[in-house]
PDB file of N, CA and C in Angstrom:
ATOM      1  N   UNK A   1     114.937 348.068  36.315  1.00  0.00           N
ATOM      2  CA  UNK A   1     116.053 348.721  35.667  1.00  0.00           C
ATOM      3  C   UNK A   1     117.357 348.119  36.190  1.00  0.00           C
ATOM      4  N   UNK A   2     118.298 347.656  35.434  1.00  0.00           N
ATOM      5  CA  UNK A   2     119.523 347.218  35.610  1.00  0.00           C
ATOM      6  C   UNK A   2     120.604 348.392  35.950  1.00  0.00           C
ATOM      7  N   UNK A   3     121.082 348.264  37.076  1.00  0.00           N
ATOM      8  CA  UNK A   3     122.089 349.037  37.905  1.00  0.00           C
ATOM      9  C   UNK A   3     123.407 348.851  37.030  1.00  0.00           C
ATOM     10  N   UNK A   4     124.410 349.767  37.047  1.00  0.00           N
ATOM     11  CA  UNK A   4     125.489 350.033  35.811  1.00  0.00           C
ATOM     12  C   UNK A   4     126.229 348.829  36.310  1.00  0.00           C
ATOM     13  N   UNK A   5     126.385 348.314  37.222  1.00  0.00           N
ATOM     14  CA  UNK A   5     127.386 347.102  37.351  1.00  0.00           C
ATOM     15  C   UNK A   5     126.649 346.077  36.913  1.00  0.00           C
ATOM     16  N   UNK A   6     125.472 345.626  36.926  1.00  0.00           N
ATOM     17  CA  UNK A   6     124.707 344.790  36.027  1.00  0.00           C
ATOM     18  C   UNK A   6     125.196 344.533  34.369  1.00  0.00           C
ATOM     19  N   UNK A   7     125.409 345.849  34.128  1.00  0.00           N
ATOM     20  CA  UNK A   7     124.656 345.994  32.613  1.00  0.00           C
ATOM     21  C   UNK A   7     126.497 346.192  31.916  1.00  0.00           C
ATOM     22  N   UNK A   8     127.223 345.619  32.984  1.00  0.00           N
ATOM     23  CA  UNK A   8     128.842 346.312  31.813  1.00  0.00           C
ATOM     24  C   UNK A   8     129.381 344.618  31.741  1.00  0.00           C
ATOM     25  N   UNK A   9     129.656 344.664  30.420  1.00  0.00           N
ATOM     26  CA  UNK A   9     130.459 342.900  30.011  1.00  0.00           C
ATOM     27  C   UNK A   9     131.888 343.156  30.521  1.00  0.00           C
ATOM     28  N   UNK A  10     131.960 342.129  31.704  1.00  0.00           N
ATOM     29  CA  UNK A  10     133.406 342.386  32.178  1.00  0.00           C
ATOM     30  C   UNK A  10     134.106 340.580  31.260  1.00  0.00           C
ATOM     31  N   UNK A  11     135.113 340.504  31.689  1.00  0.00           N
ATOM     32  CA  UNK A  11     136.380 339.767  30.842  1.00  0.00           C
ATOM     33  C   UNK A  11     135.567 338.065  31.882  1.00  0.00           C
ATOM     34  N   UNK A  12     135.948 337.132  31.284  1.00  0.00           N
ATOM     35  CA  UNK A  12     135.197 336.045  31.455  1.00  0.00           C
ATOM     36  C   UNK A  12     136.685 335.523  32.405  1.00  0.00           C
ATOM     37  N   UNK A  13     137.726 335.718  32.402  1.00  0.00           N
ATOM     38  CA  UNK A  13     138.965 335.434  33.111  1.00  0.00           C
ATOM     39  C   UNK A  13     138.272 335.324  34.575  1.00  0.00           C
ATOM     40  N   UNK A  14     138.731 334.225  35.428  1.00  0.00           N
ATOM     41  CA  UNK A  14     137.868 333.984  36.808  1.00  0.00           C
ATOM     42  C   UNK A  14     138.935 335.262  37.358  1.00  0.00           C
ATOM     43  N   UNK A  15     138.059 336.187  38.368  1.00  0.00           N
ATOM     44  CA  UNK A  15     138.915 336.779  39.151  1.00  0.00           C
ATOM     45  C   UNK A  15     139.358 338.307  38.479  1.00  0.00           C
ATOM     46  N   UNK A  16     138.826 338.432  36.853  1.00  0.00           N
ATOM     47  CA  UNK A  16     139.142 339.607  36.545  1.00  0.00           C
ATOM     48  C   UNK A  16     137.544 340.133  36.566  1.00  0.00           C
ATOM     49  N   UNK A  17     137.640 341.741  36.650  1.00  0.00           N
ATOM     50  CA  UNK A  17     136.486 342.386  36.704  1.00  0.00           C
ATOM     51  C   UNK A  17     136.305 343.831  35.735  1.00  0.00           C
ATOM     52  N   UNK A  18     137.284 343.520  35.078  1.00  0.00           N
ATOM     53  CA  UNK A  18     137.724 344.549  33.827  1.00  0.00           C
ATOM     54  C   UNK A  18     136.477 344.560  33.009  1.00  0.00           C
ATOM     55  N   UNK A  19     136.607 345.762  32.077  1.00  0.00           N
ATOM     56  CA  UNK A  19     135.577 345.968  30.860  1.00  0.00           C
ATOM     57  C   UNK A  19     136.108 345.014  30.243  1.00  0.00           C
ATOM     58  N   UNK A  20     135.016 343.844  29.145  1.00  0.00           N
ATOM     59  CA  UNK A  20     135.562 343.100  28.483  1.00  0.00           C
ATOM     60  C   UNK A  20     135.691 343.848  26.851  1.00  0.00           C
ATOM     61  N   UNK A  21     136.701 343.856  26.041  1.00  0.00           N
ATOM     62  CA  UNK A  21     136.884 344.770  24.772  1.00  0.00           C
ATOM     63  C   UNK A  21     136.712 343.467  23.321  1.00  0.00           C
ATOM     64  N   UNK A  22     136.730 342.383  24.181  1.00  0.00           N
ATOM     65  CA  UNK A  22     137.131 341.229  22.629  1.00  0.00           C
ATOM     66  C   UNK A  22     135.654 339.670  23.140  1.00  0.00           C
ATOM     67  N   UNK A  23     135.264 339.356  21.647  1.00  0.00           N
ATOM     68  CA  UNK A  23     134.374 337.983  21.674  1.00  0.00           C
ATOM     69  C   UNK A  23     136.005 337.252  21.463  1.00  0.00           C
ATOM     70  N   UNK A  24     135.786 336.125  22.435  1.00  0.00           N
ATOM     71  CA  UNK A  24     136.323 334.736  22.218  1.00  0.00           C
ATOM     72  C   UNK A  24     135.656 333.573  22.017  1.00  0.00           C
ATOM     73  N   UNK A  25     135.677 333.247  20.296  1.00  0.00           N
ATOM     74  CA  UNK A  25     134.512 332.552  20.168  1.00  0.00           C
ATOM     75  C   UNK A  25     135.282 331.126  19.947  1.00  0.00           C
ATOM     76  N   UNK A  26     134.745 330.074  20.360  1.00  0.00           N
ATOM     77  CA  UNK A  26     135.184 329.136  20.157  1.00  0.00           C
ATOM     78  C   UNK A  26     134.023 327.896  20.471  1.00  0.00           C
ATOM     79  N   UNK A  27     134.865 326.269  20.262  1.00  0.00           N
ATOM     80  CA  UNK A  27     133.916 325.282  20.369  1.00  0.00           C
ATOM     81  C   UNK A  27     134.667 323.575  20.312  1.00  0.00           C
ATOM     82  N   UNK A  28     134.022 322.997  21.308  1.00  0.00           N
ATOM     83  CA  UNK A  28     134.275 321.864  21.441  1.00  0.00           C
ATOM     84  C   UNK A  28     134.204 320.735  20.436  1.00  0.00           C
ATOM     85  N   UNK A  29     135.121 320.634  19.231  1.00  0.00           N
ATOM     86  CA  UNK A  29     134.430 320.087  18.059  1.00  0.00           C
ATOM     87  C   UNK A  29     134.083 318.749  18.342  1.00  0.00           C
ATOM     88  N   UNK A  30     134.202 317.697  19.674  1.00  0.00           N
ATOM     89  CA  UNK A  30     134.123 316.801  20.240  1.00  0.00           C
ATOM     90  C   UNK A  30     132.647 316.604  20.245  1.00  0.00           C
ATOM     91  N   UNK A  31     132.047 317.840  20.569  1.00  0.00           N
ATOM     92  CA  UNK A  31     130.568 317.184  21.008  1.00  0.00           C
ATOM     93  C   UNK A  31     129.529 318.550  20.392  1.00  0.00           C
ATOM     94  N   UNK A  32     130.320 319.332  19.573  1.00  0.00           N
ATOM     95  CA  UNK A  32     129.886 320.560  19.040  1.00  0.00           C
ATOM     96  C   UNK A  32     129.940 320.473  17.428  1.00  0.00           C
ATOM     97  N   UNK A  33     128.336 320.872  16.695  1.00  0.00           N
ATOM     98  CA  UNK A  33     128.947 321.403  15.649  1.00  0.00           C
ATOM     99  C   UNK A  33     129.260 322.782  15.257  1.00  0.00           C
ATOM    100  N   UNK A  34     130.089 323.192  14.239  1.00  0.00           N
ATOM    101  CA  UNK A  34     130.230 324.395  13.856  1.00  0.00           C
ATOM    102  C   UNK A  34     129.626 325.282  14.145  1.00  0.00           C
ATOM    103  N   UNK A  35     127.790 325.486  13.598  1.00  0.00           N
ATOM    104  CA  UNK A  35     127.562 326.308  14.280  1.00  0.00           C
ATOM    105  C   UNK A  35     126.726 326.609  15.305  1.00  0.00           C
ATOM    106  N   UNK A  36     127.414 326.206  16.543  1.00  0.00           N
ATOM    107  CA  UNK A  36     126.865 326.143  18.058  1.00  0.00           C
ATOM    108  C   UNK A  36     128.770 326.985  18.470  1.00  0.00           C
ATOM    109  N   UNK A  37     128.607 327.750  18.360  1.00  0.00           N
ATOM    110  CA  UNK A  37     129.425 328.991  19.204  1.00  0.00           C
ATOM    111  C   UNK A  37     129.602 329.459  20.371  1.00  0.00           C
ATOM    112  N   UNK A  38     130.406 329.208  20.896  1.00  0.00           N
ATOM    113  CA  UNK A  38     130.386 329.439  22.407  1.00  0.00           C
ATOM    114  C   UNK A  38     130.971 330.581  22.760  1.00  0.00           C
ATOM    115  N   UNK A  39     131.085 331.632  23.288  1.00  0.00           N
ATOM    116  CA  UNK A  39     131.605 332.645  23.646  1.00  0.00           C
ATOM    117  C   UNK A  39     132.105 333.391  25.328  1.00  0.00           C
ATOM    118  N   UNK A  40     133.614 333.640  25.269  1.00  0.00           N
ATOM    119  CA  UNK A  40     133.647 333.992  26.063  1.00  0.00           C
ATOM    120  C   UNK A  40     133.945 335.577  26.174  1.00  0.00           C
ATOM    121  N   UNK A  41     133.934 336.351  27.202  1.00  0.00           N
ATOM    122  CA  UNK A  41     134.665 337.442  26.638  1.00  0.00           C
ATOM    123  C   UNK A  41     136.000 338.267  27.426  1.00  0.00           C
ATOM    124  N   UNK A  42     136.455 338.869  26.858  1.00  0.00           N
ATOM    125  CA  UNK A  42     138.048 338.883  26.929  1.00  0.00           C
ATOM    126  C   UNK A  42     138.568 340.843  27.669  1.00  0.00           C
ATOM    127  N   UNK A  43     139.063 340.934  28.066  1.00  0.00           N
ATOM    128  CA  UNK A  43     140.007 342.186  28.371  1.00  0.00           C
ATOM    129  C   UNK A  43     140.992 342.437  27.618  1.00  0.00           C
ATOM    130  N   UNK A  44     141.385 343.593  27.141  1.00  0.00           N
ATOM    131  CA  UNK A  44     142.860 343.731  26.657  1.00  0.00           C
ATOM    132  C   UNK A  44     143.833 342.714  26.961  1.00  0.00           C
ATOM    133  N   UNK A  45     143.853 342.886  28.623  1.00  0.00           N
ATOM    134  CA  UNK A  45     145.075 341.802  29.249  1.00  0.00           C
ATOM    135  C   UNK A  45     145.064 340.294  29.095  1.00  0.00           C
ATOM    136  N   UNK A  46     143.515 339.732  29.038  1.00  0.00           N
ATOM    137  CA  UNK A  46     143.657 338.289  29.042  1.00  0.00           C
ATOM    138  C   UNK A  46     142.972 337.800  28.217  1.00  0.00           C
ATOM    139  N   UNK A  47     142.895 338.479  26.532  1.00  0.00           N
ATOM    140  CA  UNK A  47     142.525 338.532  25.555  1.00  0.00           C
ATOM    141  C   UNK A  47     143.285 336.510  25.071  1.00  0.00           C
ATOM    142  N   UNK A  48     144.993 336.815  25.187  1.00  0.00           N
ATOM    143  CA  UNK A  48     145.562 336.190  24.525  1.00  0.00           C
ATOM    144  C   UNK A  48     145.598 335.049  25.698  1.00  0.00           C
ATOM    145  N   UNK A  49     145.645 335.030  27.214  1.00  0.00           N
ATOM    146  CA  UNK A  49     145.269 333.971  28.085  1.00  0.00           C
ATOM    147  C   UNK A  49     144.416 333.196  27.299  1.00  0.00           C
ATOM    148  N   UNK A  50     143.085 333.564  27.509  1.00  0.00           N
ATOM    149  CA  UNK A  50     141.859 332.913  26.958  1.00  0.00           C
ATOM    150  C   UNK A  50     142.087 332.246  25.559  1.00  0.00           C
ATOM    151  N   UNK A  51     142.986 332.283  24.711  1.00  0.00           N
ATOM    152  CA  UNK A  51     143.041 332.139  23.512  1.00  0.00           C
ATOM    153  C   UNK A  51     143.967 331.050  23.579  1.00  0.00           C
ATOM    154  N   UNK A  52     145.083 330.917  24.252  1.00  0.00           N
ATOM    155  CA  UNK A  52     145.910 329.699  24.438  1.00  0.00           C
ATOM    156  C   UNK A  52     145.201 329.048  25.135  1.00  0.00           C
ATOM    157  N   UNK A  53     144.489 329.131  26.320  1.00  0.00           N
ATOM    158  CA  UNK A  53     143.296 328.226  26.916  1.00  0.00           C
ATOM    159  C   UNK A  53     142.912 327.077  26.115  1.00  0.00           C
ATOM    160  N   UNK A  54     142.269 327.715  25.225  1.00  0.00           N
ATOM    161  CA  UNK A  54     141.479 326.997  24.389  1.00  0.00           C
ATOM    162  C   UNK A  54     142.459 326.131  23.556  1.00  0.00           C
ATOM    163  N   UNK A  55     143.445 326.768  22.596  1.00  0.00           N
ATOM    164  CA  UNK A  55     143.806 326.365  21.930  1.00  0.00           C
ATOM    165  C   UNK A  55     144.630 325.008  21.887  1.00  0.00           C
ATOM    166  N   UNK A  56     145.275 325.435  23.365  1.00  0.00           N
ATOM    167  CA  UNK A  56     145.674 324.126  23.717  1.00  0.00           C
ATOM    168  C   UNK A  56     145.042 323.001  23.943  1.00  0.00           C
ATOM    169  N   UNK A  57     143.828 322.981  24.035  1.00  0.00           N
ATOM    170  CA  UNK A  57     142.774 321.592  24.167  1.00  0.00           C
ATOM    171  C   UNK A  57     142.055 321.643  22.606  1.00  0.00           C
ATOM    172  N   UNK A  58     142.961 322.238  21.685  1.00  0.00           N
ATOM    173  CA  UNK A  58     142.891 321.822  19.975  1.00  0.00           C
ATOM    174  C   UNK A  58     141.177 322.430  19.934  1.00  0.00           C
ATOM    175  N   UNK A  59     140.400 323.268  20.671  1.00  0.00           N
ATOM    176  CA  UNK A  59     139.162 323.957  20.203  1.00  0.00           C
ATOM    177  C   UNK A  59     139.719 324.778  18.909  1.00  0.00           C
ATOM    178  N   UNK A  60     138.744 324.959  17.943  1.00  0.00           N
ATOM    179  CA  UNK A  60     139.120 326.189  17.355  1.00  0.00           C
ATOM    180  C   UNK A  60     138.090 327.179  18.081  1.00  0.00           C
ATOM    181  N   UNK A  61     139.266 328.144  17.447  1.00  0.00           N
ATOM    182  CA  UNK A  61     138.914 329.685  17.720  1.00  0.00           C
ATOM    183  C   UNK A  61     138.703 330.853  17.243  1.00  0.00           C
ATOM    184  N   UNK A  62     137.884 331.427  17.156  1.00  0.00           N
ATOM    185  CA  UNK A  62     138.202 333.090  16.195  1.00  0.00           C
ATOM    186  C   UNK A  62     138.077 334.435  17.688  1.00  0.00           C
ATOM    187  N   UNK A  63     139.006 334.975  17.612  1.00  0.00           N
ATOM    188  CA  UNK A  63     138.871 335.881  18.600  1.00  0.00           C
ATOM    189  C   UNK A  63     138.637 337.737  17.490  1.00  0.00           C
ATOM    190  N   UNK A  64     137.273 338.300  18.069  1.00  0.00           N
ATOM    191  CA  UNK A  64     136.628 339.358  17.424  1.00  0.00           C
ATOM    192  C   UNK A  64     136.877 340.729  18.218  1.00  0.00           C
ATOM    193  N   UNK A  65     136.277 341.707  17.818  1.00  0.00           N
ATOM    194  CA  UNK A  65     135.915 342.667  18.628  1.00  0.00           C
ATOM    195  C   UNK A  65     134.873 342.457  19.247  1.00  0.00           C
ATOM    196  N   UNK A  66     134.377 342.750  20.068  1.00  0.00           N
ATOM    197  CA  UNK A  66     133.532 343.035  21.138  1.00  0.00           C
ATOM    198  C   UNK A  66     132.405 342.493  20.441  1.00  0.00           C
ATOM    199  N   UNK A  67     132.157 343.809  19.089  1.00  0.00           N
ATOM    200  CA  UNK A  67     130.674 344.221  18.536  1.00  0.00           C
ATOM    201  C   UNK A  67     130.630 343.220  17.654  1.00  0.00           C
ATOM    202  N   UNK A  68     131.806 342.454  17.270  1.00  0.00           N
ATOM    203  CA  UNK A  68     131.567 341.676  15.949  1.00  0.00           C
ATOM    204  C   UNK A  68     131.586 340.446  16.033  1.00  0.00           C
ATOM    205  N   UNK A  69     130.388 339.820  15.603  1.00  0.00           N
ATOM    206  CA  UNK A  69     129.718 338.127  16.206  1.00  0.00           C
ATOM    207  C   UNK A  69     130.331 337.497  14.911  1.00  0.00           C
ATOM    208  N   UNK A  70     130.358 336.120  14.746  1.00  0.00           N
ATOM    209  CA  UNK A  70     130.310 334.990  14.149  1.00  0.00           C
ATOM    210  C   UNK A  70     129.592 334.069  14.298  1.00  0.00           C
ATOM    211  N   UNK A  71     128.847 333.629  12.967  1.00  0.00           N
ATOM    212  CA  UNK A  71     127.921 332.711  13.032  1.00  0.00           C
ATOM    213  C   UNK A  71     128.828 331.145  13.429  1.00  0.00           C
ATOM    214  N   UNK A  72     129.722 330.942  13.099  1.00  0.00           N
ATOM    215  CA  UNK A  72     130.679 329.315  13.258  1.00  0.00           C
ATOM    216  C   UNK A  72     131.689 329.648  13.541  1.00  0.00           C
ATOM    217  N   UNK A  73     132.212 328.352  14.044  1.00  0.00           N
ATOM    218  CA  UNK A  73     133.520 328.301  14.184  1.00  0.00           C
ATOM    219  C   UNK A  73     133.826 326.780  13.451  1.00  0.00           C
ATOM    220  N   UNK A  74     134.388 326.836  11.939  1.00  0.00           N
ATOM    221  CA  UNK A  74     134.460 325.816  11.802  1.00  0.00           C
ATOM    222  C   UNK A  74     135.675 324.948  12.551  1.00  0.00           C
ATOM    223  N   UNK A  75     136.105 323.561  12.125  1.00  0.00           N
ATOM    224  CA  UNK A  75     137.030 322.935  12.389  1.00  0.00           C
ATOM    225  C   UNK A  75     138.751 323.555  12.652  1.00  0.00           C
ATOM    226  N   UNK A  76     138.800 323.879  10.733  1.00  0.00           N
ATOM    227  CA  UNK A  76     140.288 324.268  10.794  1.00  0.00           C
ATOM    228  C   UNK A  76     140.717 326.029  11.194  1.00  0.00           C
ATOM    229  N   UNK A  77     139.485 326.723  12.272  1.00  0.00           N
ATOM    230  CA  UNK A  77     139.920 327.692  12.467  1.00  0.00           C
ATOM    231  C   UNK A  77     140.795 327.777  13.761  1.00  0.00           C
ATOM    232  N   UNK A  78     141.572 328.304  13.390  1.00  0.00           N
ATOM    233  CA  UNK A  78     142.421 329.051  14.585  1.00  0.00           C
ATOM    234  C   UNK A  78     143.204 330.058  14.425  1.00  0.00           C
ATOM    235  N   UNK A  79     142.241 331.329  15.005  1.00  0.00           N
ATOM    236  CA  UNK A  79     143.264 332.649  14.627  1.00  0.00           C
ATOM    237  C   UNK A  79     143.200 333.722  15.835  1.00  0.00           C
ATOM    238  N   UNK A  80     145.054 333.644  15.382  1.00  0.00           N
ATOM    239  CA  UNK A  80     145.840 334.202  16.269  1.00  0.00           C
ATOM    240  C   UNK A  80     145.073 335.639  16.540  1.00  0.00           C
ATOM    241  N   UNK A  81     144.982 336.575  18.005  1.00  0.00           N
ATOM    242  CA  UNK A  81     144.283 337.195  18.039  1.00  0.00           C
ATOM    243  C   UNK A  81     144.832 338.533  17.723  1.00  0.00           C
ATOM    244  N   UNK A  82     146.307 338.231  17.831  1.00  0.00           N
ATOM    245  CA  UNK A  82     147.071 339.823  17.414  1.00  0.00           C
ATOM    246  C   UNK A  82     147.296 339.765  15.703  1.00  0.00           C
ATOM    247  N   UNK A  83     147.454 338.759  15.056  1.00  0.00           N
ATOM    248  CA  UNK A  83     148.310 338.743  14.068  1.00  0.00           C
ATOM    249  C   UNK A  83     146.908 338.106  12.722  1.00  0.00           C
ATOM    250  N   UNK A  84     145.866 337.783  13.177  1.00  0.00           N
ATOM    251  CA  UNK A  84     144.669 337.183  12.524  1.00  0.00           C
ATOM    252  C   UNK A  84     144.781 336.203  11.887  1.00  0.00           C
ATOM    253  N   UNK A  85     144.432 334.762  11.048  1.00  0.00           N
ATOM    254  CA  UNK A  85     144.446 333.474  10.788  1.00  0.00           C
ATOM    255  C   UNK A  85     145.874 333.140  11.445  1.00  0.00           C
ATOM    256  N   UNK A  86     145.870 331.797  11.578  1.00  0.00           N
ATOM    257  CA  UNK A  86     146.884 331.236  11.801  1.00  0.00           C
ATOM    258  C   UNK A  86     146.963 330.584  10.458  1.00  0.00           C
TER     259      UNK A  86
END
């Protein structure tokens, strides 16, 4: 049986230990296709960290709720996580 600190998705941010609330899905279109999805996951607070992370090394991105997956991430996605598509 998995002990409650086991079993809670905290924020993928090194050093945070928060409940994580958001999927940050994204992908290396360098050596990735579409749909091979990588996911990290996010806190309220470093929801939008994680999202310039990426973005700045030109990954696309779709940032979700928690519960809600994506099969791809194609090429020309990148959306903003407060405001949705870019």
């Amino acid at each position: 049986m998995l002990h409650e600190a086991e079993s809670r998705l905290v924020c993928s941010r090194a050093g945070c230990r928060a409940d994580a609330a958001w999927n940050v899905n994204w992908r290396n279109p360098r050596i990735h296709t579409a749909d091979r999805v990588k996911v990290w996951l996010a806190c309220d607070e470093h929801r939008q960290y994680l999202y310039d992370y990426l973005t700045t090394r030109s990954f696309p991105v779709i940032v979700t709720p928690l519960d809600e997956h994506v099969d791809s991430v194609p090429d020309s996605t990148v959306q903003h996580p407060a405001t949705g598509p870019a």
